[in-house]
Protein backbone atom coordinates (compact mmCIF):
# COMPACT_ATOMS: atom_id res chain seq x y z
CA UNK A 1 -25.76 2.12 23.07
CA UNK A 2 -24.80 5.31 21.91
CA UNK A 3 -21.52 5.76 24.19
CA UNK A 4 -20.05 2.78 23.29
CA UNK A 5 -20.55 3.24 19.34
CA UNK A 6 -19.03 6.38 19.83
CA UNK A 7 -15.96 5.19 21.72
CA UNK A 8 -15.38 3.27 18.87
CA UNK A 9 -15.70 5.87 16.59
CA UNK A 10 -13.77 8.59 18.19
CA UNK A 11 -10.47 8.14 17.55
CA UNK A 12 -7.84 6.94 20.13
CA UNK A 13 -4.80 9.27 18.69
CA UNK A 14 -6.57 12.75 16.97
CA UNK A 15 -4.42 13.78 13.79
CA UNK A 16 -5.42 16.52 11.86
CA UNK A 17 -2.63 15.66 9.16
CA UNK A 18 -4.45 12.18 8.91
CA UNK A 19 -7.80 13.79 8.96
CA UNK A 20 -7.33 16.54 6.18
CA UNK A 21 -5.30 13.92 4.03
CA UNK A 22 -8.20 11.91 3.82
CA UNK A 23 -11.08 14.52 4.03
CA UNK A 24 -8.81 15.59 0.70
CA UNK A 25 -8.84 12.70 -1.04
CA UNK A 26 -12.29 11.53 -0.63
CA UNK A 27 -13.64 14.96 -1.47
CA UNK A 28 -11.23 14.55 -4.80
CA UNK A 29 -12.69 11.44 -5.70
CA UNK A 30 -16.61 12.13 -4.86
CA UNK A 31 -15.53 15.42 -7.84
CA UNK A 32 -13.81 13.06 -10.41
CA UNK A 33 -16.41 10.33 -10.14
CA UNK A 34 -19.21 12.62 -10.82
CA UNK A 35 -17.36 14.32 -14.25
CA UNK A 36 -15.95 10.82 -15.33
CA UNK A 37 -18.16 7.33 -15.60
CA UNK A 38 -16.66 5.16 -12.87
CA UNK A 39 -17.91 1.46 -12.77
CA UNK A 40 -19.61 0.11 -9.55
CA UNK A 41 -16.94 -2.03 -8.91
CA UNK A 42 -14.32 0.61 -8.70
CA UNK A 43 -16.20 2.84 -6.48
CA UNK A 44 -16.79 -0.02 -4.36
CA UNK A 45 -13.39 -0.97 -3.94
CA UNK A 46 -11.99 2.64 -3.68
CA UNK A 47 -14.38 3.37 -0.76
CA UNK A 48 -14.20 -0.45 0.72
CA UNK A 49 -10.24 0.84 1.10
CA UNK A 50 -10.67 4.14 2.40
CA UNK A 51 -12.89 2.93 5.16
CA UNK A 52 -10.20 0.64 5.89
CA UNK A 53 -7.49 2.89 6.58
CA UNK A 54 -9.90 5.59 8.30
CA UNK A 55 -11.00 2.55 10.82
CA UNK A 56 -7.11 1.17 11.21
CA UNK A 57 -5.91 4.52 11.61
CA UNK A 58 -8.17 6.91 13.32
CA UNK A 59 -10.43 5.11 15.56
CA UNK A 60 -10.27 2.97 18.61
CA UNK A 61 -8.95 0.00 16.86
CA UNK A 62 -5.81 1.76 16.80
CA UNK A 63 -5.85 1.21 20.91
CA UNK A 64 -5.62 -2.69 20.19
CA UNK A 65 -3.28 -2.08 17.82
CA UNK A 66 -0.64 -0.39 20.79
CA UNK A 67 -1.42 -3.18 23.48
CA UNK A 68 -2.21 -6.41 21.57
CA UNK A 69 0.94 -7.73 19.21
CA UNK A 70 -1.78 -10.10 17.22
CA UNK A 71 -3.87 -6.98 16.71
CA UNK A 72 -1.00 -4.87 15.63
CA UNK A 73 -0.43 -6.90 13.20
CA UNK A 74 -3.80 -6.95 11.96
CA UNK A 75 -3.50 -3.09 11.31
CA UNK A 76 -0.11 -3.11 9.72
CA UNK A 77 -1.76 -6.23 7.32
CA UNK A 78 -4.47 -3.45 6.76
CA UNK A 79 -2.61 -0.85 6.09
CA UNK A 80 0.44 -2.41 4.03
CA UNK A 81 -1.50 -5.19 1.75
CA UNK A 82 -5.66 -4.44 1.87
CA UNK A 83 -6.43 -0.89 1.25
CA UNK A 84 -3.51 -0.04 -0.97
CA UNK A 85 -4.77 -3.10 -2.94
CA UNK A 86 -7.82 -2.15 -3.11
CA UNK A 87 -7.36 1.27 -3.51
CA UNK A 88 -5.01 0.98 -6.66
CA UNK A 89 -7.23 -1.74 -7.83
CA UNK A 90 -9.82 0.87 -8.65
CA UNK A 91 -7.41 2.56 -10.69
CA UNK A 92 -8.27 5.74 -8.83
CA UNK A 93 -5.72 8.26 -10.39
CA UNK A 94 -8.11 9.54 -13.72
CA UNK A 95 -10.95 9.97 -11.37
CA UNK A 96 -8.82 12.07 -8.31
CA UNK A 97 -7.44 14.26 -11.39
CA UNK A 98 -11.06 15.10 -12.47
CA UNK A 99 -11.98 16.01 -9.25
CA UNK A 100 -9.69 18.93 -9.27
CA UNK A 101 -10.67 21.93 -10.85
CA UNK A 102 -9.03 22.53 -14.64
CA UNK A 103 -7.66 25.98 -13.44
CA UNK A 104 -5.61 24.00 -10.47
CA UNK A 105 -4.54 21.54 -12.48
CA UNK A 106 -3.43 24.25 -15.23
CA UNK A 107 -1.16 26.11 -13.26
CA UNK A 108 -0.25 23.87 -10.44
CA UNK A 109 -0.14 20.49 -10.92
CA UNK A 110 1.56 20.27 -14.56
CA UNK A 111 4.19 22.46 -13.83
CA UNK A 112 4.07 20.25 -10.39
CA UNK A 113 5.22 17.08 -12.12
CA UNK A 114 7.41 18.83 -14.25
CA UNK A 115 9.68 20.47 -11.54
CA UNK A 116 12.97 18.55 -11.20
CA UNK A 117 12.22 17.76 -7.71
CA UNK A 118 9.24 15.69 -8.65
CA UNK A 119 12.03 13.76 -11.36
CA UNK A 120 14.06 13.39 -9.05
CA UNK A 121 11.43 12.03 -5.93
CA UNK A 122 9.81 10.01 -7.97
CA UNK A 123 12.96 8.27 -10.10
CA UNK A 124 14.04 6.76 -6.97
CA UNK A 125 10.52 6.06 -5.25
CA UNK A 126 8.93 4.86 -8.28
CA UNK A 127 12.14 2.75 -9.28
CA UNK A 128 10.42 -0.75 -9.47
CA UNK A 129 13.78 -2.43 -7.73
CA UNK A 130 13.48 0.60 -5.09
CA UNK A 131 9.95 -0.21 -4.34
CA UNK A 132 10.37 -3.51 -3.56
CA UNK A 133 12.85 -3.43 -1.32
CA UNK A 134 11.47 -0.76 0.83
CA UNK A 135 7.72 -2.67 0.26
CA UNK A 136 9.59 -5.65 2.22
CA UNK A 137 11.62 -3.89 4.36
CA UNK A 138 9.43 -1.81 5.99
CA UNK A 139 7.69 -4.96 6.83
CA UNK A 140 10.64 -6.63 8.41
CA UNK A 141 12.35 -3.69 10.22
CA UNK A 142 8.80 -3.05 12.21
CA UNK A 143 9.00 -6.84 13.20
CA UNK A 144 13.00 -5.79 15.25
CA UNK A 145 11.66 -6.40 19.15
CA UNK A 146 13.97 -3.12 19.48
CA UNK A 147 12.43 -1.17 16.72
CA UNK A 148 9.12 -2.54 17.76
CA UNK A 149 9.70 -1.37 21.22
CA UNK A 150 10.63 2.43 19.68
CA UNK A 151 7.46 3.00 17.88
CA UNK A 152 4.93 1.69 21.29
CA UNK A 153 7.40 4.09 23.01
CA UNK A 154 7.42 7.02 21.16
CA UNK A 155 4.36 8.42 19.43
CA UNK A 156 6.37 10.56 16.78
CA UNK A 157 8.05 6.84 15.97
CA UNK A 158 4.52 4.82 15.75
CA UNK A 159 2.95 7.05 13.57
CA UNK A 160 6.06 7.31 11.09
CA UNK A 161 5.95 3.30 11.40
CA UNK A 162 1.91 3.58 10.65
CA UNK A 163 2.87 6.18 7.31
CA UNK A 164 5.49 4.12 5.77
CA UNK A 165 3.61 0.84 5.97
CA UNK A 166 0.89 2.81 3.88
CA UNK A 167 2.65 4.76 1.41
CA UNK A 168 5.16 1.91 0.45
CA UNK A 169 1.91 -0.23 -0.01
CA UNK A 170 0.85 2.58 -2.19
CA UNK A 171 3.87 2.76 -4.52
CA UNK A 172 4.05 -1.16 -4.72
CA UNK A 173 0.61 -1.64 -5.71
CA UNK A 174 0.69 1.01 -8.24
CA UNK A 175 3.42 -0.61 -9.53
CA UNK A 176 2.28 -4.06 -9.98
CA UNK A 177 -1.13 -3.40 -10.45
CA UNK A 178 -0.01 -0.69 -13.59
CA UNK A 179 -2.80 -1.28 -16.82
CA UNK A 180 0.02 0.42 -19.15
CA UNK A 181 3.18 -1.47 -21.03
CA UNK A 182 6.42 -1.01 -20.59
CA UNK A 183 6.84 2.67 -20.87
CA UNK A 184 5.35 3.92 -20.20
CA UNK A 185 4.51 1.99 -17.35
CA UNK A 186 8.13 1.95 -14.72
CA UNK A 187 7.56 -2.65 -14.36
CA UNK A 188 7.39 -4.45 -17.66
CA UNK A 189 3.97 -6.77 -17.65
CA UNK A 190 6.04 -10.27 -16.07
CA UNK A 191 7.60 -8.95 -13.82
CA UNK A 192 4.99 -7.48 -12.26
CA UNK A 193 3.57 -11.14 -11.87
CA UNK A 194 6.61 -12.46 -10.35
CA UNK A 195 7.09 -8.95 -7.76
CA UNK A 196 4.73 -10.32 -5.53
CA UNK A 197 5.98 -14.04 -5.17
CA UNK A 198 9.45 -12.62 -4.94
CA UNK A 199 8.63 -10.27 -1.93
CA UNK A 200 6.16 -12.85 -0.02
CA UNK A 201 9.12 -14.66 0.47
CA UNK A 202 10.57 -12.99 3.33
CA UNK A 203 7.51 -12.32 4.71
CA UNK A 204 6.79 -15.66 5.15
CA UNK A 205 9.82 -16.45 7.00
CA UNK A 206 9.75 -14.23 9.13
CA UNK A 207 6.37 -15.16 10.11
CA UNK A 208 7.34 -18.47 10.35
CA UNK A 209 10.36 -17.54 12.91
CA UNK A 210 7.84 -15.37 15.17
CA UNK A 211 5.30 -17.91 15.03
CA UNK A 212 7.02 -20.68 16.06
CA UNK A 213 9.56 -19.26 18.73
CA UNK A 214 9.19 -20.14 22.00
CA UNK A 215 10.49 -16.78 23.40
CA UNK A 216 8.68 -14.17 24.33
CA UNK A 217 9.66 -11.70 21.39
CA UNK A 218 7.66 -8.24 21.97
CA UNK A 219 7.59 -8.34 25.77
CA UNK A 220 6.80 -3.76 25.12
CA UNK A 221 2.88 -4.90 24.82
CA UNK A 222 3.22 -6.24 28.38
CA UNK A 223 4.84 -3.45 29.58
CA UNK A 224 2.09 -1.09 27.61
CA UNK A 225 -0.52 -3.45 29.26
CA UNK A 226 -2.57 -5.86 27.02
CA UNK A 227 -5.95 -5.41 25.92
CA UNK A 228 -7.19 -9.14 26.05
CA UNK A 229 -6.39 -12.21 28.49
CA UNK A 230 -4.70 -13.86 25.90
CA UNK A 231 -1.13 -15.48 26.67
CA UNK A 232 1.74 -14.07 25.16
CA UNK A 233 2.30 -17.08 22.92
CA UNK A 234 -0.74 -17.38 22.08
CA UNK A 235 -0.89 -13.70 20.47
CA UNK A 236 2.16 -13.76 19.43
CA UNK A 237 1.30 -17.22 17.73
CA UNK A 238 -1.82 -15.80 16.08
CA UNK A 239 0.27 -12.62 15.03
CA UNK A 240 3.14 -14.68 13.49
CA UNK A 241 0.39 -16.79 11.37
CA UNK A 242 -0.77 -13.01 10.21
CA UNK A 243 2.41 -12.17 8.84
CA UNK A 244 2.64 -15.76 7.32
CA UNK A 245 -0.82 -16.36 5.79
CA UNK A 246 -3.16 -13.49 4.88
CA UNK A 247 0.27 -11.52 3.91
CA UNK A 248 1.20 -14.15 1.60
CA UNK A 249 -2.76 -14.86 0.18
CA UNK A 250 -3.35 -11.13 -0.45
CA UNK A 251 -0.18 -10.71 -2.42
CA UNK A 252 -0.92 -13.84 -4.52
CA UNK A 253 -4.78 -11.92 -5.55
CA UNK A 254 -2.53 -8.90 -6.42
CA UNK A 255 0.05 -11.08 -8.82
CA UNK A 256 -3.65 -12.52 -9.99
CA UNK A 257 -4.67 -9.27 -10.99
CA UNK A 258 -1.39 -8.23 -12.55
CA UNK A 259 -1.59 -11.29 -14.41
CA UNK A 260 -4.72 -10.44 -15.69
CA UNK A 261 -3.75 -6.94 -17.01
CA UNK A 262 -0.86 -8.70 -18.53
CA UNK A 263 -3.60 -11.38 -20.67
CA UNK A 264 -5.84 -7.94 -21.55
CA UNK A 265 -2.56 -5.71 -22.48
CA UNK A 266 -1.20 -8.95 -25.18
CA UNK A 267 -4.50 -9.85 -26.36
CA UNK A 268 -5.48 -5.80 -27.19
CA UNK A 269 -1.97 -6.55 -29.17
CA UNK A 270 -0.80 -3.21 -27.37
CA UNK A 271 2.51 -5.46 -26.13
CA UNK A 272 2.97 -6.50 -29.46
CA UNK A 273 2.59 -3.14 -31.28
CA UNK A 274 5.07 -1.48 -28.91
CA UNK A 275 8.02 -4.33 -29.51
CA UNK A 276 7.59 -3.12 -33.03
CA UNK A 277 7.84 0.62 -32.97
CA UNK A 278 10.52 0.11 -30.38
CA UNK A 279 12.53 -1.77 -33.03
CA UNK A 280 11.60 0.12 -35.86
CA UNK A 281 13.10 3.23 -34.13
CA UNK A 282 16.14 1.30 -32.83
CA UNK A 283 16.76 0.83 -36.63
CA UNK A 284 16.44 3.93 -37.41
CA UNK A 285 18.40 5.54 -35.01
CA UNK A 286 21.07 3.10 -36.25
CA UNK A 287 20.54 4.13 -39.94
CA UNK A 288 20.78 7.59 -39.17
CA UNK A 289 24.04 6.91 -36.74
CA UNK A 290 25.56 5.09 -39.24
């Protein structure tokens, strides 16, 4: 009983880079929840997350994940859509500040964000248009049978394919899912609605096209050996209606929950109040130009 809980504990691929990134951030966030008063619901989903990309990432699951193409697809739904949700969802930023110590944050992360590398990094990655292109493309270049074949080939490959899945879920979500107006929030309130119908669009299709084919797409997993005694159409059937279905439901909840920061940002009357003191210093720039 033991053995086999641990073999499904011990990870299949060791990474201390993974390891100490999370060890990091969860030790960040057990620091800034116990100086700031965090709701249930938040901790809940913050955690819920984080045990979602420690079990897709650094466990056994991640074995599936090389030799079944359904199950691969399971992870990368895990990794792009459900834990970055969830994780932004708990608005986790306030609470991972707190958790470092005021001396560290002092001297090294203010003059941190106010380097002009850090303007420059995040002017393009936080760009909303930049975000959602590389949210969808990272998606669809992972789903190339060549570029598919590269990252069960070469281990250096997968687990670049396993970081950018994650960190573009990251920005996206904290883009859409962004309690502020419009600055100084980067996506103004609508069309952070509208982002996630717009990119579950290609998703779609391309699940459709992969579900639906009738050719063997990702013949690398039988190469790599499959897990299961499924056919290939059959997983690659199931994997297709992945990419289709739970890609496109979870991104609907997320344009949900934008919506309803949009609804609780124009009923506080903060929208409102900032369309006025944006014109009222248009006008008097003007006055004073003139």
């Amino acid at each position: 009983m033991i053995a086999a809980l641990l073999k499904w504990i011990i990870p299949w691929e060791f990474s201390w880079i993974f390891l100490l990134s999370f060890l990091c951030a969860s030790m960040l966030y057990w620091r800034g929840s116990r100086k700031l008063r965090v709701s249930t619901g938040r901790k809940l989903a913050f955690w819920t997350g984080m045990t979602i990309v420690y079990l897709s990432l650094h466990t056994y699951f991640d074995f599936y994940a090389e030799h079944e193409f359904f199950m691969h697809r399971i992870q990368q739904l895990l990794l792009h859509h459900l834990a970055p949700l969830m994780i932004v969802a708990s608005y986790p930023g306030p609470v991972l500040r707190a958790g470092l110590p005021l001396d560290w944050r002092v001297r090294l992360l203010r003059p941190a964000l106010r380097t002009w590398l850090w303007r420059i990094v995040s002017a393009v990655l936080l760009n909303p248009a930049v975000a959602t292109i590389v949210f969808v493309a990272f998606v669809l270049v992972w789903l190339i049978p060549s570029m598919q074949t590269m990252a069960m080939l070469d281990w250096r490959v997968y687990r670049f394919m396993n970081w950018s899945m994650i960190v573009s879920g990251f920005v996206y979500w904290w883009l859409v899912l962004d309690h502020r107006p419009r600055p100084p929030g980067r996506m103004i309130p609508g069309m952070r609605v509208l982002s996630p119908g717009i990119t579950m669009a290609p998703q779609i299709l391309a699940g459709a096209i992969i579900t639906f084919s009738r050719a063997d797409l990702y013949p690398i997993f039988e190469i790599c050996g499959r897990a299961f005694n499924f056919n290939v159409f059959t997983g690659q059937l199931i994997g297709g209606i992945i990419i289709w279905v739970p890609a496109a439901t979870l991104e609907t909840i997320g344009g949900l929950l934008a919506m309803r920061q949009w609804l609780r940002l124009s009923r506080s009357g903060r929208i409102r109040r900032q369309a006025r003191a944006q014109t009222v210093a248009h006008v008097t720039v003007g006055g004073v130009s003139r």
